[in-house]
C-alpha atoms as a PDB file:
ATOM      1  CA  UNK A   1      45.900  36.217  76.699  1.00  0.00           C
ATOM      2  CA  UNK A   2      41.974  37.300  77.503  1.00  0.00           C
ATOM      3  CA  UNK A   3      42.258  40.312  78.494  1.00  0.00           C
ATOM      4  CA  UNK A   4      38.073  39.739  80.393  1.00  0.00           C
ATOM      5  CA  UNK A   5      37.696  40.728  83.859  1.00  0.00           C
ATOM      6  CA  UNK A   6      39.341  37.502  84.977  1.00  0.00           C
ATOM      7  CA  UNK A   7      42.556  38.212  83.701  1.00  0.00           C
ATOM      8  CA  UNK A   8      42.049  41.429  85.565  1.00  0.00           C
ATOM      9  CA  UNK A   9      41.142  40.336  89.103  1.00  0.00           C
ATOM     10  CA  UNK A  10      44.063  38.259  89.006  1.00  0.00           C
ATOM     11  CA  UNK A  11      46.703  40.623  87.801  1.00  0.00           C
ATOM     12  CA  UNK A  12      45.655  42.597  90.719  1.00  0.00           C
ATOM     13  CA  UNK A  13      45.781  40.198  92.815  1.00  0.00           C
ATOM     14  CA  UNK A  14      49.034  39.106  92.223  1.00  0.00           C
ATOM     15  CA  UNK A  15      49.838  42.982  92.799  1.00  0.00           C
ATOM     16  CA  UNK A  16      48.303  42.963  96.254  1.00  0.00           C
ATOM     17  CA  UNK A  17      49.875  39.696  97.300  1.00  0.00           C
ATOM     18  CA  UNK A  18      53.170  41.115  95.850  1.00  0.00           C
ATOM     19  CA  UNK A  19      53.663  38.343  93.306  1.00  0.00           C
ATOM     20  CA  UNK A  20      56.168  40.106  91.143  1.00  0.00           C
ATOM     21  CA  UNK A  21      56.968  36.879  89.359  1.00  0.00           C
ATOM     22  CA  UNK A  22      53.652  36.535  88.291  1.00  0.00           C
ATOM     23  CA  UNK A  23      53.032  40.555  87.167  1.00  0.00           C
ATOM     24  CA  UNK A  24      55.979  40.595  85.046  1.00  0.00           C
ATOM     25  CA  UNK A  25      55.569  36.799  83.399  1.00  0.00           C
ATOM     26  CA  UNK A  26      51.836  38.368  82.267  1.00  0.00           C
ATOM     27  CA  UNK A  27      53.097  41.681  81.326  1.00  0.00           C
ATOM     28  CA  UNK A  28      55.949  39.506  78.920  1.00  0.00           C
ATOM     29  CA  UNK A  29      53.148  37.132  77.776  1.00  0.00           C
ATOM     30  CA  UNK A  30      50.927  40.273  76.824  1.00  0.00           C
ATOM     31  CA  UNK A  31      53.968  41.374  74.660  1.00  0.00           C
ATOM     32  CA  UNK A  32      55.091  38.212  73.214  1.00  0.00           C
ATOM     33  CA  UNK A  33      51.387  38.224  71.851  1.00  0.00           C
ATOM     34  CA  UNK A  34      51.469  41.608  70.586  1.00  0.00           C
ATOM     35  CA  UNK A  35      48.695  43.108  72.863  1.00  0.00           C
ATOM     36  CA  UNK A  36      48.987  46.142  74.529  1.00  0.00           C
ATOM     37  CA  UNK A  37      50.241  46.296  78.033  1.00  0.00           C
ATOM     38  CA  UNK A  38      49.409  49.717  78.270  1.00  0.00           C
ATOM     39  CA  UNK A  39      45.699  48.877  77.165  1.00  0.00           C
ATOM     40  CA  UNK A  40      45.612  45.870  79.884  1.00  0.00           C
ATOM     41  CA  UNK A  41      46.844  48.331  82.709  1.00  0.00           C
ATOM     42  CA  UNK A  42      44.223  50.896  82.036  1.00  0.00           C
ATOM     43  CA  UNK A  43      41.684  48.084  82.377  1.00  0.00           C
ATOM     44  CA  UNK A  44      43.901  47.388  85.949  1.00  0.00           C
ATOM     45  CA  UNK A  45      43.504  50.766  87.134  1.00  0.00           C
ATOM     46  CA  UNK A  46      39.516  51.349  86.018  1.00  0.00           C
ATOM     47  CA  UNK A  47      38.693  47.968  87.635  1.00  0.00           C
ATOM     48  CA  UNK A  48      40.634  49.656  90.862  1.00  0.00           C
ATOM     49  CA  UNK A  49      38.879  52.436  90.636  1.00  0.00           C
ATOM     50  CA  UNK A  50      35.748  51.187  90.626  1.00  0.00           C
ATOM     51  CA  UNK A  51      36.904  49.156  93.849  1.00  0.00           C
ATOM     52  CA  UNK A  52      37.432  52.681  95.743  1.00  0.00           C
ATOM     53  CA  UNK A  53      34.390  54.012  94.248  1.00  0.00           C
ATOM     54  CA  UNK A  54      32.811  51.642  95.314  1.00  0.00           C
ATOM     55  CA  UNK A  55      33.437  51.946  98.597  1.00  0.00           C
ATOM     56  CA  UNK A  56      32.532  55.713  99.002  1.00  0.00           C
ATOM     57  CA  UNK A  57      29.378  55.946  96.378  1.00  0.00           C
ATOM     58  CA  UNK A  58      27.963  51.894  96.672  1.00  0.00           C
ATOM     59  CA  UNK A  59      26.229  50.637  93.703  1.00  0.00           C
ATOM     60  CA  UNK A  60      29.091  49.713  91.275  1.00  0.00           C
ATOM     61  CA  UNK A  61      30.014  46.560  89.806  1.00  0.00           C
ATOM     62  CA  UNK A  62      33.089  45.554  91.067  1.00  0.00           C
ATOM     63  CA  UNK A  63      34.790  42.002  90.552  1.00  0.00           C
ATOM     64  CA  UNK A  64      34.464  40.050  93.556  1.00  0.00           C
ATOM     65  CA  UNK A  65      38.735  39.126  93.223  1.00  0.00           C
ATOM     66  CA  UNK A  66      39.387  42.724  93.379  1.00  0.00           C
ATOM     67  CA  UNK A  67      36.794  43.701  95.587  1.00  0.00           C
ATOM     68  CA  UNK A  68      38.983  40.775  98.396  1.00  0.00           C
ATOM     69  CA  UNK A  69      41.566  41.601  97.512  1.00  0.00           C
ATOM     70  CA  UNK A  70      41.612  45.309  98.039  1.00  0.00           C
ATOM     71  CA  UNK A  71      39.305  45.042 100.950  1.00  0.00           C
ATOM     72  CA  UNK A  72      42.748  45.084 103.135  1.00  0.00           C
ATOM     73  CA  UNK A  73      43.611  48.182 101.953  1.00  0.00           C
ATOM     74  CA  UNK A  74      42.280  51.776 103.800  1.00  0.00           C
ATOM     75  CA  UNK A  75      41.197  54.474 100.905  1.00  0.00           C
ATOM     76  CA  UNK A  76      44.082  55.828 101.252  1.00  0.00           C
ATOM     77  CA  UNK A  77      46.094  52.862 100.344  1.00  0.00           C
ATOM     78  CA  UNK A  78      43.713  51.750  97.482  1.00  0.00           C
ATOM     79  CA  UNK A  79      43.805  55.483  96.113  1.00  0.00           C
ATOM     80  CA  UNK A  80      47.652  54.982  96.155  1.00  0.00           C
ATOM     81  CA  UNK A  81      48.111  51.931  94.454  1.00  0.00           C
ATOM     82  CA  UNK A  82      45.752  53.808  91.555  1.00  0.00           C
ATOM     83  CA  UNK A  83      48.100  56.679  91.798  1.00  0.00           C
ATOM     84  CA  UNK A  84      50.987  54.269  91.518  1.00  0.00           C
ATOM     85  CA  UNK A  85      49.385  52.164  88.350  1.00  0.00           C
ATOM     86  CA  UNK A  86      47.783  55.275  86.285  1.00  0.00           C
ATOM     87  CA  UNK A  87      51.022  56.655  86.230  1.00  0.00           C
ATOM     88  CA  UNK A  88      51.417  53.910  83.759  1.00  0.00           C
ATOM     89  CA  UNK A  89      49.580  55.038  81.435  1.00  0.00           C
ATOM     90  CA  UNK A  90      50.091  58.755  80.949  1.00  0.00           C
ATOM     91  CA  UNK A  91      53.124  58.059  78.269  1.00  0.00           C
ATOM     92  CA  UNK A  92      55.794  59.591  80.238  1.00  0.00           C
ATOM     93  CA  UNK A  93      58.192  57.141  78.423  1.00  0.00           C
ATOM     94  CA  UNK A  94      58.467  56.386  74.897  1.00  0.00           C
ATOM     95  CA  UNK A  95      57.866  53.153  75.050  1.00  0.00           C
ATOM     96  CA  UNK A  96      54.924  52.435  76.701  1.00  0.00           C
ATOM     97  CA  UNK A  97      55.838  49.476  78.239  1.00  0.00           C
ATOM     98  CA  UNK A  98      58.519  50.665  79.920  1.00  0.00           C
ATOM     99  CA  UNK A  99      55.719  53.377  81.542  1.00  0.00           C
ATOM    100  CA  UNK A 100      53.902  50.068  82.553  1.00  0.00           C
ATOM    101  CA  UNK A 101      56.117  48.455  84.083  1.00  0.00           C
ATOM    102  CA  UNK A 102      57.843  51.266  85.762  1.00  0.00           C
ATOM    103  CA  UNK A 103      54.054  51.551  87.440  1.00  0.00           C
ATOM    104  CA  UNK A 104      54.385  48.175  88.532  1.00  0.00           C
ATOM    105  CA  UNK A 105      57.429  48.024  90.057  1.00  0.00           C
ATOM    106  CA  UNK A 106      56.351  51.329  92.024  1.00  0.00           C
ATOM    107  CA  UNK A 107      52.967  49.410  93.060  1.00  0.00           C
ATOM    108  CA  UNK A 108      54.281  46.064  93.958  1.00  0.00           C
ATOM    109  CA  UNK A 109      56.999  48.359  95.966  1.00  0.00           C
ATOM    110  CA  UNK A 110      54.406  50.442  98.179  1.00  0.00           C
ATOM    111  CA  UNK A 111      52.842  47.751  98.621  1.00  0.00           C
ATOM    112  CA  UNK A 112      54.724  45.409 100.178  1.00  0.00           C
ATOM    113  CA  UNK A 113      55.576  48.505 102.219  1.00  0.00           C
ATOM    114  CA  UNK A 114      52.644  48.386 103.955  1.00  0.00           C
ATOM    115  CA  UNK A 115      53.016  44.473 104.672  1.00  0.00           C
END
């Protein structure tokens, strides 16, 4: 897995289109590789950030994937879903996977909320 900006834009893309299948198959492939989900979902939530940054400062670089697919979403349902993924990675659990996907499951869920 490549964790690059790619990788990125699409894992949080699948997130907005509420592609649970295709969130948890990447979070398992991460694992089965030995790479750090919790790593790859701060990376989720920075690139997310800069989205909603974006969109109240200008002037950041923001992938164009996430930038479409997060266009959708008012500030206050972008600044949710970062809410939602960065509690991720604040170790609540043990395992740190478990914290990641725990953040996932409560993403994909307010989001398809707002479908």
């Amino acid at each position: 897995i490549d964790e690059n900006k790619e990788s990125i834009g699409l894992f949080i893309s699948w997130l907005c289109d509420g592609r649970d299948d295709k969130v948890f198959a990447f979070l398992r492939d991460i694992l089965s590789r030995g790479q750090s989900s919790n790593t790859f979902l701060n990376r989720v939530v920075c690139a997310c950030d800069e989205a909603y940054r974006h969109r109240l400062e200008g002037n950041r670089s923001v992938d164009a994937l996430v930038f479409e697919k997060t266009k959708k979403l008012s500030n206050k349902e972008l600044e949710g879903l970062i809410d939602c993924l960065a509690s991720g990675v604040d170790h609540s659990y043990e395992g740190t996977h478990t914290g990641v996907k725990m953040a996932c499951v409560r993403a994909l869920d307010s989001l398809k909320k707002l479908a």
